[in-house]
N, C-alpha and C. Protein backbone atom coordinates (compact mmCIF):
# COMPACT_ATOMS: atom_id res chain seq x y z
N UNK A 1 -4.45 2.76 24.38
CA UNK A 1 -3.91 1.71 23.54
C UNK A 1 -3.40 2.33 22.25
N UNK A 2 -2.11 1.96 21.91
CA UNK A 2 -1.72 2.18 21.08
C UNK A 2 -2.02 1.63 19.34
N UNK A 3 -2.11 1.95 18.31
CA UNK A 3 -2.19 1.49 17.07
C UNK A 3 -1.80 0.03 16.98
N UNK A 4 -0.56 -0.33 16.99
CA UNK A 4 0.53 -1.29 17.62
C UNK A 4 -0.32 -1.89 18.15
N UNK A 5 -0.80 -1.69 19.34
CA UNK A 5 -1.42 -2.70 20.41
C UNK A 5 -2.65 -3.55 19.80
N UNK A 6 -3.37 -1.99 18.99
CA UNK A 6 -4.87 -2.62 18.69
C UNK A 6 -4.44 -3.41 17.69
N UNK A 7 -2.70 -3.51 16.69
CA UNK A 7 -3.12 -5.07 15.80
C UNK A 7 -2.89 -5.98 16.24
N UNK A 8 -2.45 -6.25 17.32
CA UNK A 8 -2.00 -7.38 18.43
C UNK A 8 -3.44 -7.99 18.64
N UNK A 9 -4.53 -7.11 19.11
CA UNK A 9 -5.38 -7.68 19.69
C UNK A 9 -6.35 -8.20 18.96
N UNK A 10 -7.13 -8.79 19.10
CA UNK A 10 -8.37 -9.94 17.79
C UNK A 10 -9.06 -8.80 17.85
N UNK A 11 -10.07 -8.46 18.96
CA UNK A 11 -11.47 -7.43 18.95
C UNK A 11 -10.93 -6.02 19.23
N UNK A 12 -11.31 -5.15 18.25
CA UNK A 12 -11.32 -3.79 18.33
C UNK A 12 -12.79 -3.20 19.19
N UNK A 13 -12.05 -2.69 20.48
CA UNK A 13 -13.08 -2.06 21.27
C UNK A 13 -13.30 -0.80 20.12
N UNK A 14 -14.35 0.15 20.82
CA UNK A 14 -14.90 1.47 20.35
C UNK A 14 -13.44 2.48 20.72
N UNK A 15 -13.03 2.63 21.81
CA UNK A 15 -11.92 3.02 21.88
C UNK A 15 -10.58 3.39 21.10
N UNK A 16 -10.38 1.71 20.56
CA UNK A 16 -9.30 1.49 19.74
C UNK A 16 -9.73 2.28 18.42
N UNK A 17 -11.07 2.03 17.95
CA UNK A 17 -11.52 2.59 16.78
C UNK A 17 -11.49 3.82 16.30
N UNK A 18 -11.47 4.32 17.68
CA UNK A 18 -11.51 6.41 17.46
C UNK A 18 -10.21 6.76 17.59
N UNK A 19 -9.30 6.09 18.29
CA UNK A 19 -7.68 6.02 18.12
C UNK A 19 -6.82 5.78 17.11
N UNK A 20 -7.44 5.37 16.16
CA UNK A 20 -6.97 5.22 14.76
C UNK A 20 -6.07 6.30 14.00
N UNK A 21 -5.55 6.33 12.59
CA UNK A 21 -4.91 7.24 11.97
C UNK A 21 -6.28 7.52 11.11
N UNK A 22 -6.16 8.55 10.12
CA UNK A 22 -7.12 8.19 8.90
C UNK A 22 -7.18 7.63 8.42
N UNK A 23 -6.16 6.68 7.78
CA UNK A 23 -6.03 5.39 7.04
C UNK A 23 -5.96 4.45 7.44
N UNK A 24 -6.37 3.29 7.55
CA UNK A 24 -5.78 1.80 7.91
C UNK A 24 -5.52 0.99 6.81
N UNK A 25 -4.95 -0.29 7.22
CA UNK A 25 -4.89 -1.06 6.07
C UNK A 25 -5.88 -1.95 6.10
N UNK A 26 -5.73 -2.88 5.12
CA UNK A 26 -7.53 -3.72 5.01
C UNK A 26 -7.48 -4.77 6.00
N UNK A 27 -6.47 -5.15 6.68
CA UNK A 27 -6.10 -6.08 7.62
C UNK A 27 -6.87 -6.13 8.63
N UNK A 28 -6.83 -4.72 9.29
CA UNK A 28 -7.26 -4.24 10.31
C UNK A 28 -9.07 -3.97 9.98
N UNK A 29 -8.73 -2.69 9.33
CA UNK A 29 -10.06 -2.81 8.40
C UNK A 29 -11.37 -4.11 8.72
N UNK A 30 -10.63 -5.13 8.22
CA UNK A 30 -11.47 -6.46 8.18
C UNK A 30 -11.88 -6.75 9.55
N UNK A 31 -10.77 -6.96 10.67
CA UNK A 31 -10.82 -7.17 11.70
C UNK A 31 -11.96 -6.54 12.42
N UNK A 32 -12.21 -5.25 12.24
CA UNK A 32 -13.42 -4.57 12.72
C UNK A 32 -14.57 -5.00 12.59
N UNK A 33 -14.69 -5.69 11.78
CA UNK A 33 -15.55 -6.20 10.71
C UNK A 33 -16.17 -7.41 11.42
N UNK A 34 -14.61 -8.23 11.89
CA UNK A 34 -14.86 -9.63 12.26
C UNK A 34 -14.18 -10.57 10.70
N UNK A 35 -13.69 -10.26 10.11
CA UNK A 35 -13.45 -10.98 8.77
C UNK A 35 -12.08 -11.08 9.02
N UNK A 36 -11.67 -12.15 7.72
CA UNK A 36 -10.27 -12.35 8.51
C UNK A 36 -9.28 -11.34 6.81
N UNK A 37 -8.17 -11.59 7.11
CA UNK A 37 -7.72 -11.03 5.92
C UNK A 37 -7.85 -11.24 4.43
N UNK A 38 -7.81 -12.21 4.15
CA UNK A 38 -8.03 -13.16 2.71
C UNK A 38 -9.85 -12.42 2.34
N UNK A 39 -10.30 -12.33 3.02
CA UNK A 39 -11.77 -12.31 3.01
C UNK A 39 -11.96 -10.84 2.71
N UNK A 40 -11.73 -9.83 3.33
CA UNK A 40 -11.32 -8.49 3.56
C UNK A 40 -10.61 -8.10 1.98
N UNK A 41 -9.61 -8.52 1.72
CA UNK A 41 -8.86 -8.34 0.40
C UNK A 41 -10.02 -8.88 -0.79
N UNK A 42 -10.62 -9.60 -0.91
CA UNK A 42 -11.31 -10.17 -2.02
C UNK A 42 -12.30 -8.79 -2.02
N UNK A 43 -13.52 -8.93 -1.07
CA UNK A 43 -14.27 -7.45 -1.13
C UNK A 43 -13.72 -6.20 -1.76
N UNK A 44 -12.31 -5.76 -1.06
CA UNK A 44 -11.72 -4.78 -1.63
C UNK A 44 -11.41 -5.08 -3.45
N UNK A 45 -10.70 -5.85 -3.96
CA UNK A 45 -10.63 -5.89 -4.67
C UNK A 45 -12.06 -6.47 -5.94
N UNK A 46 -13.26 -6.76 -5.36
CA UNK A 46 -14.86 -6.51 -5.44
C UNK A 46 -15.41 -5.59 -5.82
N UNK A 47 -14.47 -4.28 -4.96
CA UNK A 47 -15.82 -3.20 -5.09
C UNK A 47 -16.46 -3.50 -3.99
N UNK A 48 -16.65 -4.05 -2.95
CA UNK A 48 -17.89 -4.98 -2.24
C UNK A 48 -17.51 -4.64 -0.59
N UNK A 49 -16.30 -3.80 -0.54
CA UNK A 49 -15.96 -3.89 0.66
C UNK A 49 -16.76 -2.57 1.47
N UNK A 50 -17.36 -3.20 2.80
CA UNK A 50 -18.23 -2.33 3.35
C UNK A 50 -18.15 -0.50 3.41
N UNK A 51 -16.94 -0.18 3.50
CA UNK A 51 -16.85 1.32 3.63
C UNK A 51 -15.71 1.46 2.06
N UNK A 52 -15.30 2.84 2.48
CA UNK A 52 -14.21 3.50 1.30
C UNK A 52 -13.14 3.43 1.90
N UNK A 53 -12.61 2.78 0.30
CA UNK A 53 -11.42 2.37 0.37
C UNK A 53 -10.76 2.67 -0.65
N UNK A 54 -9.27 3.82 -0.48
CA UNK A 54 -8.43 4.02 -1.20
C UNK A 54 -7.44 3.24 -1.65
N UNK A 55 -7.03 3.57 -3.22
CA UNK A 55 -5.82 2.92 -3.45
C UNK A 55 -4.92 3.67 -3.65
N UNK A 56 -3.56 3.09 -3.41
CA UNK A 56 -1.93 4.17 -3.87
C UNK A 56 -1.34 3.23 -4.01
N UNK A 57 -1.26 3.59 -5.40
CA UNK A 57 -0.21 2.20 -5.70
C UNK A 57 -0.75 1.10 -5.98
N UNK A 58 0.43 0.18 -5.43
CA UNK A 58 -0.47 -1.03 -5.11
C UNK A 58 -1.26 -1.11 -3.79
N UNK A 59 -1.19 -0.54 -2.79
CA UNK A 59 -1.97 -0.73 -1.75
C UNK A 59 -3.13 0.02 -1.60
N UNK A 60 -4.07 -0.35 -1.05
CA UNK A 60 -5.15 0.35 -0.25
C UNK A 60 -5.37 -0.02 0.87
N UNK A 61 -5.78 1.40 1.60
CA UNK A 61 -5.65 1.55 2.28
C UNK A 61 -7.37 2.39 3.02
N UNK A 62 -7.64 1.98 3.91
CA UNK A 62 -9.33 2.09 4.30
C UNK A 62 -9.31 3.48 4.73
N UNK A 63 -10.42 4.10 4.50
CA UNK A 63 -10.75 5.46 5.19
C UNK A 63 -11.28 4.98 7.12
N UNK A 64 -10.58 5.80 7.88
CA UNK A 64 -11.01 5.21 9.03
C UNK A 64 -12.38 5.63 9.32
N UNK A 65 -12.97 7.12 8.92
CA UNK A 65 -13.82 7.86 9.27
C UNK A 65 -15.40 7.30 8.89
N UNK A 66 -14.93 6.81 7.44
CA UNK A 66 -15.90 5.99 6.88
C UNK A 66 -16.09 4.70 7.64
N UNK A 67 -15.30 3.68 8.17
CA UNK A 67 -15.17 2.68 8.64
C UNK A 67 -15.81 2.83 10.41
N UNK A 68 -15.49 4.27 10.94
CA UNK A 68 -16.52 4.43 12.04
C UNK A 68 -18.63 4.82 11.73
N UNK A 69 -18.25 5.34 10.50
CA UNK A 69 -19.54 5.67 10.49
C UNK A 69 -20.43 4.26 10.16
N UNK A 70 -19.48 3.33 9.24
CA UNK A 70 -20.60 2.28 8.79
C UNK A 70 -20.98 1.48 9.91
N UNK A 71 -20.04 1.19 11.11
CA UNK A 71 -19.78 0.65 12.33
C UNK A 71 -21.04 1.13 13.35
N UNK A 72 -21.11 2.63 12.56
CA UNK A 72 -22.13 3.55 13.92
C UNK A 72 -21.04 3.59 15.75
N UNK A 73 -19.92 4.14 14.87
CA UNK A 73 -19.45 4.27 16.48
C UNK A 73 -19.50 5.77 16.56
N UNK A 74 -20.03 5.90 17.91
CA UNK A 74 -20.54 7.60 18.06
C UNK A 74 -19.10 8.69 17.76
N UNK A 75 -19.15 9.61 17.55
CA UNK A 75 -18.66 10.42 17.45
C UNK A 75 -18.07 11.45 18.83
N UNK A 76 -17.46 11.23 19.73
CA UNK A 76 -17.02 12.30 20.82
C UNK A 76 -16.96 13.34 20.76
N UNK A 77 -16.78 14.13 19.57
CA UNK A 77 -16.88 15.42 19.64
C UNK A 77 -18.22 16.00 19.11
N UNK A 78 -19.17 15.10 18.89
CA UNK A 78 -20.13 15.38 18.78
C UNK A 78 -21.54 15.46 19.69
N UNK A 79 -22.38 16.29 19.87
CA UNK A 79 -22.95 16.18 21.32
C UNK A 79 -24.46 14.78 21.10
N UNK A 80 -24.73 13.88 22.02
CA UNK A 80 -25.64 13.43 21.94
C UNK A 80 -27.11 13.96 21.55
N UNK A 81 -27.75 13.41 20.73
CA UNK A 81 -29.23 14.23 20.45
C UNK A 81 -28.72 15.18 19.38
N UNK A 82 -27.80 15.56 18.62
CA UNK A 82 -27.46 16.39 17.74
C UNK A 82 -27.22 15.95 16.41
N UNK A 83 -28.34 16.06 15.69
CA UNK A 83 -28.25 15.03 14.51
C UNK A 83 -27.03 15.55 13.65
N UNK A 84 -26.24 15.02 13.08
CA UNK A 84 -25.08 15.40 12.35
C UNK A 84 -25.75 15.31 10.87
């Protein structure tokens, strides 16, 4: 699945999640989450939003890496039983 695809779709499998860029936007971001956008943007602009989140500019834009770890989605290149 493509980037594209996963904003089409409501639920982000584990899949879609490790397929990511490094950045997302908070849109998506939220979606992971289960939150909708409006909701997602307030946090960010809070301080309050679950992982790290960069700004440029006017936008920010979510760390994806952070956004898997708060999630706890495993790591593939990492071996099971191998504490990181």
């Amino acid at each position: 699945m493509t980037t594209h695809e996963a904003l089409d779709e409501k639920t982000l499998r584990t899949a879609d999640l490790l397929s990511l860029p490094p950045t997302i936007d908070v849109e998506l971001a939220g979606r992971a989450f289960g939150i909708g956008r409006d909701s997602a943007y307030k946090l960010v602009r809070a301080g309050e939003f679950p992982c790290k989140v960069i700004r440029a500019g006017r936008k920010y834009r979510v760390v994806t890496a952070d956004l898997r770890r708060v999630l706890t989605v495993p790591d593939p290149t990492t071996p099971q039983g191998n504490a990181a």
